[in-house]
PDB file of N, CA and C in Angstrom:
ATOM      1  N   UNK A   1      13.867   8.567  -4.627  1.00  0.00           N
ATOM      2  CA  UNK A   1      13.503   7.143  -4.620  1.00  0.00           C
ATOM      3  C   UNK A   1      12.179   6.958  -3.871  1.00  0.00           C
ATOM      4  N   UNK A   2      11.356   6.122  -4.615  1.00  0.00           N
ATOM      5  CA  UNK A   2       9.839   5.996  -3.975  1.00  0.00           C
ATOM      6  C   UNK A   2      10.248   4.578  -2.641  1.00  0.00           C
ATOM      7  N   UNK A   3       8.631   4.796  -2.238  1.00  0.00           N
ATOM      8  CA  UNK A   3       9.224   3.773  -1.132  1.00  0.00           C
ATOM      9  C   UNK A   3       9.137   2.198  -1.629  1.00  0.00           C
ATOM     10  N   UNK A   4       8.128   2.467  -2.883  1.00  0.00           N
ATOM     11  CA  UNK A   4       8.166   1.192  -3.948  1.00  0.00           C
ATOM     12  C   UNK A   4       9.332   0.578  -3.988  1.00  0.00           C
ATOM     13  N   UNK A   5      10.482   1.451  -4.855  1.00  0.00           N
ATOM     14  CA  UNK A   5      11.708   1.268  -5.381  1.00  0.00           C
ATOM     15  C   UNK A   5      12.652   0.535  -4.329  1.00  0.00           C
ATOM     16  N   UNK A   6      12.316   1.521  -2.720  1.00  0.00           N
ATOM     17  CA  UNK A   6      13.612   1.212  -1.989  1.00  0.00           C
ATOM     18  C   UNK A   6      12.747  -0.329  -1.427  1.00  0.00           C
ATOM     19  N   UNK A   7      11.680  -0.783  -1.217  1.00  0.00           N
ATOM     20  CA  UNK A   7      11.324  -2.177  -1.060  1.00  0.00           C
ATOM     21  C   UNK A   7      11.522  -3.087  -2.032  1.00  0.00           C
ATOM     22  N   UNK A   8      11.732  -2.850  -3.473  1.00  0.00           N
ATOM     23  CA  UNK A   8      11.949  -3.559  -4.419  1.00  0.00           C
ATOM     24  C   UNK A   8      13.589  -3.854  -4.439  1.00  0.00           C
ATOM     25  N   UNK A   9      14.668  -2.976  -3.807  1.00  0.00           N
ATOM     26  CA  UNK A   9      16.205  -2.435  -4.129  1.00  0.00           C
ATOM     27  C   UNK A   9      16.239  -3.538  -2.538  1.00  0.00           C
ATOM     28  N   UNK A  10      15.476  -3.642  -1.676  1.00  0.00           N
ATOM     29  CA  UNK A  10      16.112  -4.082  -0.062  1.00  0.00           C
ATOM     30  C   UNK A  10      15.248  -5.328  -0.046  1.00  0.00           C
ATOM     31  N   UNK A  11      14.884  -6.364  -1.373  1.00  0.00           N
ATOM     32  CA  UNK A  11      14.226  -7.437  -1.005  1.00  0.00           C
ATOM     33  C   UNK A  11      15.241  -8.387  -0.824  1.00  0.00           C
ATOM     34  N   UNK A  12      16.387  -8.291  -1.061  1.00  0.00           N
ATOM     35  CA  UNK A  12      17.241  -9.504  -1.065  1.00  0.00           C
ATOM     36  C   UNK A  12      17.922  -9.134   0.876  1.00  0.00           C
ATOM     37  N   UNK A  13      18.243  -8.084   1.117  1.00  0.00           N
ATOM     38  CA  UNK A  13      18.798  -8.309   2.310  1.00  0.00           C
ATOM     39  C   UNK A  13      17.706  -7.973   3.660  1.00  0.00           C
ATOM     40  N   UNK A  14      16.063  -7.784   3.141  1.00  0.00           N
ATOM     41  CA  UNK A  14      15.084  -7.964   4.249  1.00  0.00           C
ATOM     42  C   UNK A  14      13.697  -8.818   3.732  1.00  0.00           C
ATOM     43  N   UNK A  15      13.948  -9.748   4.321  1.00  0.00           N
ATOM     44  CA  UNK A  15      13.022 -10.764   4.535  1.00  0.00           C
ATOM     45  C   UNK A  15      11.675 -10.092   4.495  1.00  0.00           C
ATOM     46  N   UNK A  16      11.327  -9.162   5.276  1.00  0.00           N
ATOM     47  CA  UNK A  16      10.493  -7.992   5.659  1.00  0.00           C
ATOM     48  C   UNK A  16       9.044  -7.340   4.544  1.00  0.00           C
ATOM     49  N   UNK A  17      10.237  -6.792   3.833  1.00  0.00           N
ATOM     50  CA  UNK A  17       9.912  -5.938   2.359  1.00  0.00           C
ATOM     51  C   UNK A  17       8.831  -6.677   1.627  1.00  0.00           C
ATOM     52  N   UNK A  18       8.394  -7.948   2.199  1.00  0.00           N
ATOM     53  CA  UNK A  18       7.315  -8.789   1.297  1.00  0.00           C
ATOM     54  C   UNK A  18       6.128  -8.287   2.089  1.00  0.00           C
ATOM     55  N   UNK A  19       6.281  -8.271   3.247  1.00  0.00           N
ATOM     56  CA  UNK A  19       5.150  -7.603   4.657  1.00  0.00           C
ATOM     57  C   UNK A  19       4.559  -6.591   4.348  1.00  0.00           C
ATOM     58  N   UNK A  20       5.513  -5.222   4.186  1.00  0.00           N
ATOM     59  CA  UNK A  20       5.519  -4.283   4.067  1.00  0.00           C
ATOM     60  C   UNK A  20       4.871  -3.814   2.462  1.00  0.00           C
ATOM     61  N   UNK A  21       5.402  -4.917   1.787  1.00  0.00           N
ATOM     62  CA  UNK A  21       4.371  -4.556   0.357  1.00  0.00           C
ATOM     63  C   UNK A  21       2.532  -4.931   0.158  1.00  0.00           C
ATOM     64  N   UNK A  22       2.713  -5.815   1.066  1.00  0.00           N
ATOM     65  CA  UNK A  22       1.212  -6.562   1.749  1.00  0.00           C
ATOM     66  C   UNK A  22       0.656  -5.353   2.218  1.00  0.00           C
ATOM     67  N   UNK A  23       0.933  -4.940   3.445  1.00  0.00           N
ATOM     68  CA  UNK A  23       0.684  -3.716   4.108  1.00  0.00           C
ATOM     69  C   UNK A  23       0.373  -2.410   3.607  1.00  0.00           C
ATOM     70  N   UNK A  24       1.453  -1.966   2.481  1.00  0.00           N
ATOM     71  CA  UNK A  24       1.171  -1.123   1.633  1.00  0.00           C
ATOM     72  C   UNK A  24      -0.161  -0.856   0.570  1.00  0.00           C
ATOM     73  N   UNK A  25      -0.238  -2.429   0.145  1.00  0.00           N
ATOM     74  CA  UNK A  25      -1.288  -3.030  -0.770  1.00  0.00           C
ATOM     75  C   UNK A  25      -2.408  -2.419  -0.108  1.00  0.00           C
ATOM     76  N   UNK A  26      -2.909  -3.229   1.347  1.00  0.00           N
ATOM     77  CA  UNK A  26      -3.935  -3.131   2.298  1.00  0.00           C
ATOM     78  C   UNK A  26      -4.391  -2.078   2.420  1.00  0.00           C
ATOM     79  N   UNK A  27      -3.463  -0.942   2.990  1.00  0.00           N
ATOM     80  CA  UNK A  27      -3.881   0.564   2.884  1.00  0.00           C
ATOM     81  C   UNK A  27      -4.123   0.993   1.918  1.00  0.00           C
ATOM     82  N   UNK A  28      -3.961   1.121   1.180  1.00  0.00           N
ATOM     83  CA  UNK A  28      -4.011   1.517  -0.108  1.00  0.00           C
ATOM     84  C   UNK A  28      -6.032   1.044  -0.525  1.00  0.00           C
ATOM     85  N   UNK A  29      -5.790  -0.086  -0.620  1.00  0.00           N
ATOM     86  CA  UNK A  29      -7.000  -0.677  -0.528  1.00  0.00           C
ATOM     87  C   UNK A  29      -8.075   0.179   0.192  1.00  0.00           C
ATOM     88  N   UNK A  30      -7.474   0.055   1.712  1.00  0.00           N
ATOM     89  CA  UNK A  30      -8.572   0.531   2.366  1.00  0.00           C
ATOM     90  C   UNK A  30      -9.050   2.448   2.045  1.00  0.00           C
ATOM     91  N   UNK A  31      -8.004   2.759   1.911  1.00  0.00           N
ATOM     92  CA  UNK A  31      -8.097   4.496   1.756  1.00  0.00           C
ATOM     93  C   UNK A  31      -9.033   3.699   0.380  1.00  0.00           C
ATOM     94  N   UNK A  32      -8.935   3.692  -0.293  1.00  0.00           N
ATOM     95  CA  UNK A  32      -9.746   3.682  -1.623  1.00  0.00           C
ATOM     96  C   UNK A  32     -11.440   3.197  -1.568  1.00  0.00           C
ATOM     97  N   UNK A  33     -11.352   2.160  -0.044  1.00  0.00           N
ATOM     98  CA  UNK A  33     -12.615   1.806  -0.378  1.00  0.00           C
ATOM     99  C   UNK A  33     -13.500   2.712   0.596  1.00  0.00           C
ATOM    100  N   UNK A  34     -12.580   3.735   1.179  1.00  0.00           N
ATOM    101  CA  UNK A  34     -13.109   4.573   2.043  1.00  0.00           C
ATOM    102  C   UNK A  34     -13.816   6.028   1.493  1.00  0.00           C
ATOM    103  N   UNK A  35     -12.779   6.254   0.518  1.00  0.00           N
ATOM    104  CA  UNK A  35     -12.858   7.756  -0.876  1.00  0.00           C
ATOM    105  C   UNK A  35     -14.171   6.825  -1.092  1.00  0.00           C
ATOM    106  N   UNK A  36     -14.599   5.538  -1.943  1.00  0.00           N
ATOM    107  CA  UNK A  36     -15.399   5.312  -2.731  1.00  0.00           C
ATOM    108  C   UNK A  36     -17.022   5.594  -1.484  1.00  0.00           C
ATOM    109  N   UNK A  37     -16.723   4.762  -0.043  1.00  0.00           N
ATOM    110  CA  UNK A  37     -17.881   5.171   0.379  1.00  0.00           C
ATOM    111  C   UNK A  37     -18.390   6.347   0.745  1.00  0.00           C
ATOM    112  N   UNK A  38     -17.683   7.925   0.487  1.00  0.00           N
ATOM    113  CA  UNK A  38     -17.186   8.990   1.000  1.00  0.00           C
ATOM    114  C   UNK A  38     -18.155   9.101  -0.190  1.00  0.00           C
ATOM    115  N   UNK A  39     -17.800   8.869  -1.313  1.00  0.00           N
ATOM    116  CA  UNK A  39     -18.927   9.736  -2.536  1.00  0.00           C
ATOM    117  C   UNK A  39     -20.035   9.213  -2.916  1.00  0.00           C
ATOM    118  N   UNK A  40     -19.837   7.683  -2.594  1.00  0.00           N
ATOM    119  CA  UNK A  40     -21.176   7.137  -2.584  1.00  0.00           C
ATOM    120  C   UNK A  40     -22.116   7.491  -1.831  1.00  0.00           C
ATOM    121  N   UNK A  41     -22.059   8.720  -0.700  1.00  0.00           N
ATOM    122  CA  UNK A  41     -22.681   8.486   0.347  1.00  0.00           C
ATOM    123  C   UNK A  41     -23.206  10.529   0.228  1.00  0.00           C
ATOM    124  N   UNK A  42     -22.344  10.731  -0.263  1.00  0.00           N
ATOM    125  CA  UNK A  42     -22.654  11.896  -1.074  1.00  0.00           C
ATOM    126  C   UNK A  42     -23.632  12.497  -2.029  1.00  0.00           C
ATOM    127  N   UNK A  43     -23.580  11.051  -2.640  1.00  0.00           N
ATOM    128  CA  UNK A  43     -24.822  11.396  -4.061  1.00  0.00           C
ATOM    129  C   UNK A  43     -26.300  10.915  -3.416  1.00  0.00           C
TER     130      UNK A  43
END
């Protein structure tokens, strides 16, 4: 089970799991815009 799944399976009994998908989003985000300045900075 991904950690997707078990936040999607535990939204009804944690209030939380909406945070935590925010959060997830964010990082995600940020690692990506970090790879992108990583090769931009390369060429």
């Amino acid at each position: 089970m991904t950690v997707l799944d078990d936040i999607i399976s535990d939204d009804s009994d944690r209030p939380a799991s909406f945070l935590q998908t925010v959060y997830a989003i964010g990082f995600s985000l940020l690692i990506g815009r970090m790879i992108n300045i990583h090769i931009f900075s390369l060429q």
